[in-house]
PDB file of N, CA and C in Angstrom:
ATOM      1  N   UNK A   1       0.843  -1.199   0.000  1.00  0.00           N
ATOM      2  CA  UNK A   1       0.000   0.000   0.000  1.00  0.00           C
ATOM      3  C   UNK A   1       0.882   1.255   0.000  1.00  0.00           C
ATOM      4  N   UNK A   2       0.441   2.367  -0.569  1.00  0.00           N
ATOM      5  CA  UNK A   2       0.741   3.421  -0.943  1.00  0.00           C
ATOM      6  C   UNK A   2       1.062   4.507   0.744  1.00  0.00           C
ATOM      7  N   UNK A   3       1.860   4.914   0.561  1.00  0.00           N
ATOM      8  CA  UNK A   3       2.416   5.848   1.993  1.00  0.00           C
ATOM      9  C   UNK A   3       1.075   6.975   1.760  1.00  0.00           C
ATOM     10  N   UNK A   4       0.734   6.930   2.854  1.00  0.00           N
ATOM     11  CA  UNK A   4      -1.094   8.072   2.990  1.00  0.00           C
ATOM     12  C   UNK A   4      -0.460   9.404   2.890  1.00  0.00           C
ATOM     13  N   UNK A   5      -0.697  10.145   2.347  1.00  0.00           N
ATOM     14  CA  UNK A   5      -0.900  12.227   2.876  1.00  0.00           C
ATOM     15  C   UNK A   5      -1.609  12.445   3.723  1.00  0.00           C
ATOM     16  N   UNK A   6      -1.068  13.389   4.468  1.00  0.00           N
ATOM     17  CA  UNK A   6      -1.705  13.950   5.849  1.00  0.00           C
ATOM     18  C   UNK A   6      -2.505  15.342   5.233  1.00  0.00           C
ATOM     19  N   UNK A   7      -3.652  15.203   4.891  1.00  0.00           N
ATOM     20  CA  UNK A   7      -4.446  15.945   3.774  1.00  0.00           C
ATOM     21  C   UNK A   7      -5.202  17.028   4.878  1.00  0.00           C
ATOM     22  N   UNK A   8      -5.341  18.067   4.954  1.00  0.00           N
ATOM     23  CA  UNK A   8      -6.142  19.032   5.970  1.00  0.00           C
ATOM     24  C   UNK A   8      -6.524  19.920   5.057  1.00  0.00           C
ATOM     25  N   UNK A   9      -7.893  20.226   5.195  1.00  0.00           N
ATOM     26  CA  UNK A   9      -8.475  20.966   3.978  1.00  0.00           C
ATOM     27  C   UNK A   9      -9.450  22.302   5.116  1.00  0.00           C
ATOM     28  N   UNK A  10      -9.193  23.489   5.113  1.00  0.00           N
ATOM     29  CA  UNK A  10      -9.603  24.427   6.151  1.00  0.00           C
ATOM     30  C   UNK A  10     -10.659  25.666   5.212  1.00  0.00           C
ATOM     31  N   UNK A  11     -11.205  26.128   5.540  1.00  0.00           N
ATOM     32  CA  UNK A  11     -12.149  26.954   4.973  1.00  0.00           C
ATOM     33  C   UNK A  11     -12.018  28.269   6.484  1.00  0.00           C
ATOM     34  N   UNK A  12     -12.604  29.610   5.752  1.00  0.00           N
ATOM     35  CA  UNK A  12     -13.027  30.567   7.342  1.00  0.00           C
ATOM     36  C   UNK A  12     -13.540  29.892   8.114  1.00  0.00           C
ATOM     37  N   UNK A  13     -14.440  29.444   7.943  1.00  0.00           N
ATOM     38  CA  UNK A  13     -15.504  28.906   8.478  1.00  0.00           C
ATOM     39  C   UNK A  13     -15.214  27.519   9.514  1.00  0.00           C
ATOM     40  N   UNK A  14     -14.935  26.594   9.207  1.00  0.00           N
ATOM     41  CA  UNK A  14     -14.518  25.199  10.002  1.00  0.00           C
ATOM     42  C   UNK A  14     -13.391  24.781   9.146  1.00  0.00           C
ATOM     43  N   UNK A  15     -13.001  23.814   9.676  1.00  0.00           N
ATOM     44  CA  UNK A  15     -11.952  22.741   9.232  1.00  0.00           C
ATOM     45  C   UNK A  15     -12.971  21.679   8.379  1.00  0.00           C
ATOM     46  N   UNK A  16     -12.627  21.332   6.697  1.00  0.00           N
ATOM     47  CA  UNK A  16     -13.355  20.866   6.019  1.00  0.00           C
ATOM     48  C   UNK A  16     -13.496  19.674   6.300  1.00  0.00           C
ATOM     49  N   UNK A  17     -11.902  18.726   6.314  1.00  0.00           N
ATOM     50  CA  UNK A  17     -11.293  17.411   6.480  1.00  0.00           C
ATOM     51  C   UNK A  17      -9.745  17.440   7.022  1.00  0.00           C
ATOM     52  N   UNK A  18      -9.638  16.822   7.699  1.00  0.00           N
ATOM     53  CA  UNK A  18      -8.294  16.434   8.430  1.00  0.00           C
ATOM     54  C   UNK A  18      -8.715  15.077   8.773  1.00  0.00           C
ATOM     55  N   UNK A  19      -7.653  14.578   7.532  1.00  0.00           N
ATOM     56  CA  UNK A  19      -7.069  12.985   7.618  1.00  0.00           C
ATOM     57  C   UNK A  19      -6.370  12.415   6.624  1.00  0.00           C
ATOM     58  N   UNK A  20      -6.176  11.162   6.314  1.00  0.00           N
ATOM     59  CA  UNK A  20      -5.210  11.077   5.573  1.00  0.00           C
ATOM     60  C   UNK A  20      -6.131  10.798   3.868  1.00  0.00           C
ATOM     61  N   UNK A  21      -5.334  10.827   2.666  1.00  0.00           N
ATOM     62  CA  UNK A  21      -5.253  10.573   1.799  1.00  0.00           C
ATOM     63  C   UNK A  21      -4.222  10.105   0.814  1.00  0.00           C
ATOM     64  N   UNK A  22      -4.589   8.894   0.037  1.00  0.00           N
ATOM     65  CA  UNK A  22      -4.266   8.444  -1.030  1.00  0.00           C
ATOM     66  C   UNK A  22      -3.443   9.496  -2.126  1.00  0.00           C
ATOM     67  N   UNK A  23      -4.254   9.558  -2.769  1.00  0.00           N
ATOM     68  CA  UNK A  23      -4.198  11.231  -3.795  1.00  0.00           C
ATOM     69  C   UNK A  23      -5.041  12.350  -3.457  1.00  0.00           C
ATOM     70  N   UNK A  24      -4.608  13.054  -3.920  1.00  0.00           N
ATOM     71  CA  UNK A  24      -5.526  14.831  -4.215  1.00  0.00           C
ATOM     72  C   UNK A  24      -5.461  15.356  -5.546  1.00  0.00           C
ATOM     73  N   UNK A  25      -6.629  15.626  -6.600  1.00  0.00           N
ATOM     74  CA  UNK A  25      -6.278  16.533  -7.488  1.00  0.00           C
ATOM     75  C   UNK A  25      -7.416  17.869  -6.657  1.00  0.00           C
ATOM     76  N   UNK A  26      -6.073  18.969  -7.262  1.00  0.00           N
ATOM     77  CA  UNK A  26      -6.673  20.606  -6.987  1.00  0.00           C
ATOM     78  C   UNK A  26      -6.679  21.422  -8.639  1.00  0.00           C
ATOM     79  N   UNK A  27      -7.670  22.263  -8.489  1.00  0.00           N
ATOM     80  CA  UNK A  27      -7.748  23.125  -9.380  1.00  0.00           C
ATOM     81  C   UNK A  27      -6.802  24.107  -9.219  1.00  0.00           C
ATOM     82  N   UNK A  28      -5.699  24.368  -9.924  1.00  0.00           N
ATOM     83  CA  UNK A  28      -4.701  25.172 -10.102  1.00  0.00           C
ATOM     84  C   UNK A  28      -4.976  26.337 -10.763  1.00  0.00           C
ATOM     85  N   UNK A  29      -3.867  27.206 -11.089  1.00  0.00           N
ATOM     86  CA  UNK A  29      -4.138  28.642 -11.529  1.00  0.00           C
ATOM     87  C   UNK A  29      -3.991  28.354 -13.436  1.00  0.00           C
ATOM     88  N   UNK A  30      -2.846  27.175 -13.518  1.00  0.00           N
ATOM     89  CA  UNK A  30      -2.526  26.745 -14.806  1.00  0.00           C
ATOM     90  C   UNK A  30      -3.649  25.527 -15.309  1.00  0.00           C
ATOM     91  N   UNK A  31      -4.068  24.984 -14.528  1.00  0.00           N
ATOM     92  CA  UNK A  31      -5.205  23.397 -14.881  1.00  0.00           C
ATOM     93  C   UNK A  31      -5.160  22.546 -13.703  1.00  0.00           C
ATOM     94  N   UNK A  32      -5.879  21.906 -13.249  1.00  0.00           N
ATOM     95  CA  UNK A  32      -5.383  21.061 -12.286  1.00  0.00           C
ATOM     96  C   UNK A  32      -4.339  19.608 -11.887  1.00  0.00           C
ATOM     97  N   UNK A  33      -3.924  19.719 -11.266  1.00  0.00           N
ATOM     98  CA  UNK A  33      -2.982  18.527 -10.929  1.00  0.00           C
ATOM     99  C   UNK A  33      -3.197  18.141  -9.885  1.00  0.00           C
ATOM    100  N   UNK A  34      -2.484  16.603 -10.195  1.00  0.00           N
ATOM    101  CA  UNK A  34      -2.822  15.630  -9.517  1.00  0.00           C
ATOM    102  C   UNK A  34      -1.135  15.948  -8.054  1.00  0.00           C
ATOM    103  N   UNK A  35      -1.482  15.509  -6.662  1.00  0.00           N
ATOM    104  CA  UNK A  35      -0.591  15.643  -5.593  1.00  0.00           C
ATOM    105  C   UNK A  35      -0.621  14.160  -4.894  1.00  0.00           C
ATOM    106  N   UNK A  36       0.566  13.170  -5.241  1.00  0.00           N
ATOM    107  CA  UNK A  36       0.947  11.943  -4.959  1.00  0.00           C
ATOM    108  C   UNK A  36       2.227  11.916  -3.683  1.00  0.00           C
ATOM    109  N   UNK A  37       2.206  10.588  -3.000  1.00  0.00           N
ATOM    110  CA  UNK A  37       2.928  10.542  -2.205  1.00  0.00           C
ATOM    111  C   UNK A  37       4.587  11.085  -2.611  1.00  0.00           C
ATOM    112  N   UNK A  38       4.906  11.890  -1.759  1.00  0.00           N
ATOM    113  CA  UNK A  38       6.462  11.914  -2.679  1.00  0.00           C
ATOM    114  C   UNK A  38       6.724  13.504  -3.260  1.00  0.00           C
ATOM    115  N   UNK A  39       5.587  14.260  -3.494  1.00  0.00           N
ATOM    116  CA  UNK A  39       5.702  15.097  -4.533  1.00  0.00           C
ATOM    117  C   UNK A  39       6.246  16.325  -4.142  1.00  0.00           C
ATOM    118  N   UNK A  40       6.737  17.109  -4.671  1.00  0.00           N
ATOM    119  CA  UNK A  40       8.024  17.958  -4.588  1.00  0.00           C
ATOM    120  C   UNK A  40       7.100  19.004  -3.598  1.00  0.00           C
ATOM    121  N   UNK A  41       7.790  20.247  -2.627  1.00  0.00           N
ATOM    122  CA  UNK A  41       7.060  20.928  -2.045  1.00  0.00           C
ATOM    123  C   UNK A  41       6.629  21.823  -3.141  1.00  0.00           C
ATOM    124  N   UNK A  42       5.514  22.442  -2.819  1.00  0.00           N
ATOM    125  CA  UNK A  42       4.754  23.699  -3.384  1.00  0.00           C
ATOM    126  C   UNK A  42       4.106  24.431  -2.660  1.00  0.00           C
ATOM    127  N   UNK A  43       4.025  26.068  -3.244  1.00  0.00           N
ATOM    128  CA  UNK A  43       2.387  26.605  -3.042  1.00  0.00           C
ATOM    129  C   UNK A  43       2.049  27.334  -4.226  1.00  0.00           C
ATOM    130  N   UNK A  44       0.471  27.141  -4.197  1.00  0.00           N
ATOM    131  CA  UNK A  44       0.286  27.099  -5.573  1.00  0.00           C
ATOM    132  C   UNK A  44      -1.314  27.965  -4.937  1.00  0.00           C
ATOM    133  N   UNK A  45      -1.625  28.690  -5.516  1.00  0.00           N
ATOM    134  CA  UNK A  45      -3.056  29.161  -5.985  1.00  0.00           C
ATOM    135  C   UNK A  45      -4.006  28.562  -6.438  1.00  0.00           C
ATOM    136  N   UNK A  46      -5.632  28.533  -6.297  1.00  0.00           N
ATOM    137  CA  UNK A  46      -6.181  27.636  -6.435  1.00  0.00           C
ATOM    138  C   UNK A  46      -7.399  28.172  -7.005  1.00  0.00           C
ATOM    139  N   UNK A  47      -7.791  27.740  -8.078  1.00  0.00           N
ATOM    140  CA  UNK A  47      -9.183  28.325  -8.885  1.00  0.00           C
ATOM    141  C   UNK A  47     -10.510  27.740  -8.592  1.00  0.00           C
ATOM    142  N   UNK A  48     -11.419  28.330  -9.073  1.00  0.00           N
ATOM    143  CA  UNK A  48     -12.607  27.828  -8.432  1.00  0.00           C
ATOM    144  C   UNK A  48     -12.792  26.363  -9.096  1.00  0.00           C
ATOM    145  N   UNK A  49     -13.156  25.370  -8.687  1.00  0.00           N
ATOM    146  CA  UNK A  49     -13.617  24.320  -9.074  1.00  0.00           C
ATOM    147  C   UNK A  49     -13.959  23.158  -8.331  1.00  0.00           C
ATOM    148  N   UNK A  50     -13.581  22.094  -8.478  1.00  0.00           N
ATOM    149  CA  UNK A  50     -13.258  20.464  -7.784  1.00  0.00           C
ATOM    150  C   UNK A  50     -11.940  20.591  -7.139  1.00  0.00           C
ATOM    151  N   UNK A  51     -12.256  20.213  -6.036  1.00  0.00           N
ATOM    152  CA  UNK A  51     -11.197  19.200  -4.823  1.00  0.00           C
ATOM    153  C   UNK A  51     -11.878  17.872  -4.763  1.00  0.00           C
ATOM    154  N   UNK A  52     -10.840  16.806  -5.387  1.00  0.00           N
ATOM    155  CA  UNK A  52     -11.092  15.319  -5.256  1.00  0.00           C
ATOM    156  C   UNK A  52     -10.109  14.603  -4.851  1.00  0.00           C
ATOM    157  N   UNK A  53     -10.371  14.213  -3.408  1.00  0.00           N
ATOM    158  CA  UNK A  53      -9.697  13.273  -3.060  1.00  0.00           C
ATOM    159  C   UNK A  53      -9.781  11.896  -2.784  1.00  0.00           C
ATOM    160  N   UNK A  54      -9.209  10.630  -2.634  1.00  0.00           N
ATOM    161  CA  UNK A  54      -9.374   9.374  -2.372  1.00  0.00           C
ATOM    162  C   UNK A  54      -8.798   9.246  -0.945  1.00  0.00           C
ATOM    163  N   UNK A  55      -9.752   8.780   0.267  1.00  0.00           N
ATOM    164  CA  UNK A  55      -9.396   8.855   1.631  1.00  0.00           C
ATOM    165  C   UNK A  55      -9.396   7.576   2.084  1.00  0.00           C
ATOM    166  N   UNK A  56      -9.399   7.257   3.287  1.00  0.00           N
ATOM    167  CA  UNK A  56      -9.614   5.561   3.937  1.00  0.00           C
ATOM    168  C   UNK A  56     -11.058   5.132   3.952  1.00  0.00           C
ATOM    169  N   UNK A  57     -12.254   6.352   3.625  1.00  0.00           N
ATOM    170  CA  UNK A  57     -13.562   5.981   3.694  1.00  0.00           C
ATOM    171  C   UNK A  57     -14.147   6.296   1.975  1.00  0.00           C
ATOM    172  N   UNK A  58     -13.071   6.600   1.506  1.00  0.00           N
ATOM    173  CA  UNK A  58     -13.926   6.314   0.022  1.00  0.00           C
ATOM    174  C   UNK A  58     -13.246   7.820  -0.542  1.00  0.00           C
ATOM    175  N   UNK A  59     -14.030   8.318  -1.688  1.00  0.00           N
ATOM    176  CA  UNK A  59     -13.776   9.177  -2.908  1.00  0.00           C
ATOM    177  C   UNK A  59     -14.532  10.104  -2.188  1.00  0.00           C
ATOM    178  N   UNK A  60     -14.039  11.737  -2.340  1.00  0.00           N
ATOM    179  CA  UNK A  60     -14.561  12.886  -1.896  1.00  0.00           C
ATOM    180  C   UNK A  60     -14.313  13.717  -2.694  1.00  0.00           C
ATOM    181  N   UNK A  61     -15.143  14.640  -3.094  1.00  0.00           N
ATOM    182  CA  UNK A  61     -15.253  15.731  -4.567  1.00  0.00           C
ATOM    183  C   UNK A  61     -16.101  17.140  -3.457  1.00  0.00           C
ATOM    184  N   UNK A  62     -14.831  17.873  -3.196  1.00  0.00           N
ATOM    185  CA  UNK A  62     -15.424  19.167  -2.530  1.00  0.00           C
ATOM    186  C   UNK A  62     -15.370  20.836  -3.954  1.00  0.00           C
ATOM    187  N   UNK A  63     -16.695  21.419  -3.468  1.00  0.00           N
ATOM    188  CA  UNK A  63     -16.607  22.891  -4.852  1.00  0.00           C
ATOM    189  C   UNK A  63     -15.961  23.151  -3.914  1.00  0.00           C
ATOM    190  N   UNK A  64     -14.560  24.131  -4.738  1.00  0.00           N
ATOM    191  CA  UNK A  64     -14.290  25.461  -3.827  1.00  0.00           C
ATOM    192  C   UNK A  64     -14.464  26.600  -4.749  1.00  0.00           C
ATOM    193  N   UNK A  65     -14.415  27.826  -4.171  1.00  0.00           N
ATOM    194  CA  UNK A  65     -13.794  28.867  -4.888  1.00  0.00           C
ATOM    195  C   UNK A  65     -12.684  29.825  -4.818  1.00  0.00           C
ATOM    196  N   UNK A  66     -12.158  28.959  -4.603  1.00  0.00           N
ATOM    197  CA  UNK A  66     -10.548  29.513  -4.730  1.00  0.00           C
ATOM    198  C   UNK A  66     -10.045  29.637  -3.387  1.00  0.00           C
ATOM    199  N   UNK A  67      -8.406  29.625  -3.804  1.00  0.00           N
ATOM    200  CA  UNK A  67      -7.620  29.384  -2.241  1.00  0.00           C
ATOM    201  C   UNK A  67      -6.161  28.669  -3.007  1.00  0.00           C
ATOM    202  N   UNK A  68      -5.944  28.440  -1.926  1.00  0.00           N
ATOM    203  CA  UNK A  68      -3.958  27.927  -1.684  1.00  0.00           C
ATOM    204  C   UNK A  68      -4.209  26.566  -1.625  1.00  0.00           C
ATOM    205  N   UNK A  69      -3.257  26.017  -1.983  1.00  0.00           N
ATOM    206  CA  UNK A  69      -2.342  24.706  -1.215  1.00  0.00           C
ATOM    207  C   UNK A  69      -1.193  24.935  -1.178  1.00  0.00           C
ATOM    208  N   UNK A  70      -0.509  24.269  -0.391  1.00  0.00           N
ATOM    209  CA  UNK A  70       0.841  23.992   0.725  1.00  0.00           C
ATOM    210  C   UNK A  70       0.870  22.793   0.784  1.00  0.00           C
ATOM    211  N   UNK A  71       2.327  21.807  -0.314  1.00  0.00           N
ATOM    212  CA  UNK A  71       2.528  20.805  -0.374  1.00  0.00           C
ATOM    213  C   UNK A  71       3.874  20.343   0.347  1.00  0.00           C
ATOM    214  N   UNK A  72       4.329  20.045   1.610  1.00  0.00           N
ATOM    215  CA  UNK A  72       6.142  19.761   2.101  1.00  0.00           C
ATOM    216  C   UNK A  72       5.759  18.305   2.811  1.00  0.00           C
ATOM    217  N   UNK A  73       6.511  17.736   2.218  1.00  0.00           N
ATOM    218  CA  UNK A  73       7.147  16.395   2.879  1.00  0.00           C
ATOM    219  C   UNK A  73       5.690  15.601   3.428  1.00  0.00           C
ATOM    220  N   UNK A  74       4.906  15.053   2.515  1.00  0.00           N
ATOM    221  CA  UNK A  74       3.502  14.810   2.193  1.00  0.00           C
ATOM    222  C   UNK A  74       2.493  14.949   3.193  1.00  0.00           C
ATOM    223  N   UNK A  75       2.561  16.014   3.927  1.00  0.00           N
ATOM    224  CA  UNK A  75       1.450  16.927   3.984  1.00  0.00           C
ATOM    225  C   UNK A  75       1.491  18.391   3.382  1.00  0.00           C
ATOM    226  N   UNK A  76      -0.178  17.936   3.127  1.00  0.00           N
ATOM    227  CA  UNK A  76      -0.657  18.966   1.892  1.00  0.00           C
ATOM    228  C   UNK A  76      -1.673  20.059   3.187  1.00  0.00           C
ATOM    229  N   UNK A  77      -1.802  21.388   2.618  1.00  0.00           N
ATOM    230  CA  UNK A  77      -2.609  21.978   3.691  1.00  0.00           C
ATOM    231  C   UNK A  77      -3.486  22.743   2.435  1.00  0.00           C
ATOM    232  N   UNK A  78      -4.628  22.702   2.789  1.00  0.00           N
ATOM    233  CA  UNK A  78      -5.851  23.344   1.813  1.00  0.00           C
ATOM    234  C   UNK A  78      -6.405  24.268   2.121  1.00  0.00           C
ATOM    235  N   UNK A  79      -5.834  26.196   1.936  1.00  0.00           N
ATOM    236  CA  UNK A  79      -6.819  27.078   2.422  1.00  0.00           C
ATOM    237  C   UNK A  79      -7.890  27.752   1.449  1.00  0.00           C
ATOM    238  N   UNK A  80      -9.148  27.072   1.782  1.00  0.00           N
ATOM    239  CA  UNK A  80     -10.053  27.382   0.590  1.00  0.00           C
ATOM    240  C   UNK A  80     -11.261  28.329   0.962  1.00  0.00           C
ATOM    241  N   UNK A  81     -11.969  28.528   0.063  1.00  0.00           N
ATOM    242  CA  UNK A  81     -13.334  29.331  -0.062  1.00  0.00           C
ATOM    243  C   UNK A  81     -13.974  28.386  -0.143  1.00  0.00           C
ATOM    244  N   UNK A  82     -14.822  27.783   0.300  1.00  0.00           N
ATOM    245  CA  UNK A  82     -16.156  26.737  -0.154  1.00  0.00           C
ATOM    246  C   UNK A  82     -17.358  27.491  -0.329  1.00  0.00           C
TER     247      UNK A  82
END
């Protein structure tokens, strides 16, 4: 099995999800990409669209409208608009 991401996804409002994940694709400023175990650090800007992730309880597809991610040493941190 695949090494999990420590995935935390935060809005003003509440904390969306905090736990682990498989993969994440985010809507980027260029198109979206996919964020795998391993993957180089980033921060990146985030356009309105789909957040889909694969977790320990199944497939999750959140709208946002826009926000950050923060990718170092596989945790990812998600500051979004929902």
């Amino acid at each position: 099995m695949n090494q999990m991401l420590d995935l935390k996804i935060v809005s003003p409002e509440k904390v969306v999800f905090d736990g682990n994940a498989s993969s994440v694709v985010v809507p980027g400023t260029a198109g979206c990409f996919e964020i795998l175990n391993g993957h180089a650090p980033i921060i990146s800007s985030l356009e309105k669209g789909s957040v889909e992730f694969d977790a320990s309880d199944g497939k999750h597809k959140i709208e946002i409208k826009g926000g950050f991610v923060e990718v170092k040493q596989n945790q990812i941190l998600l500051c979004v608009e929902v």
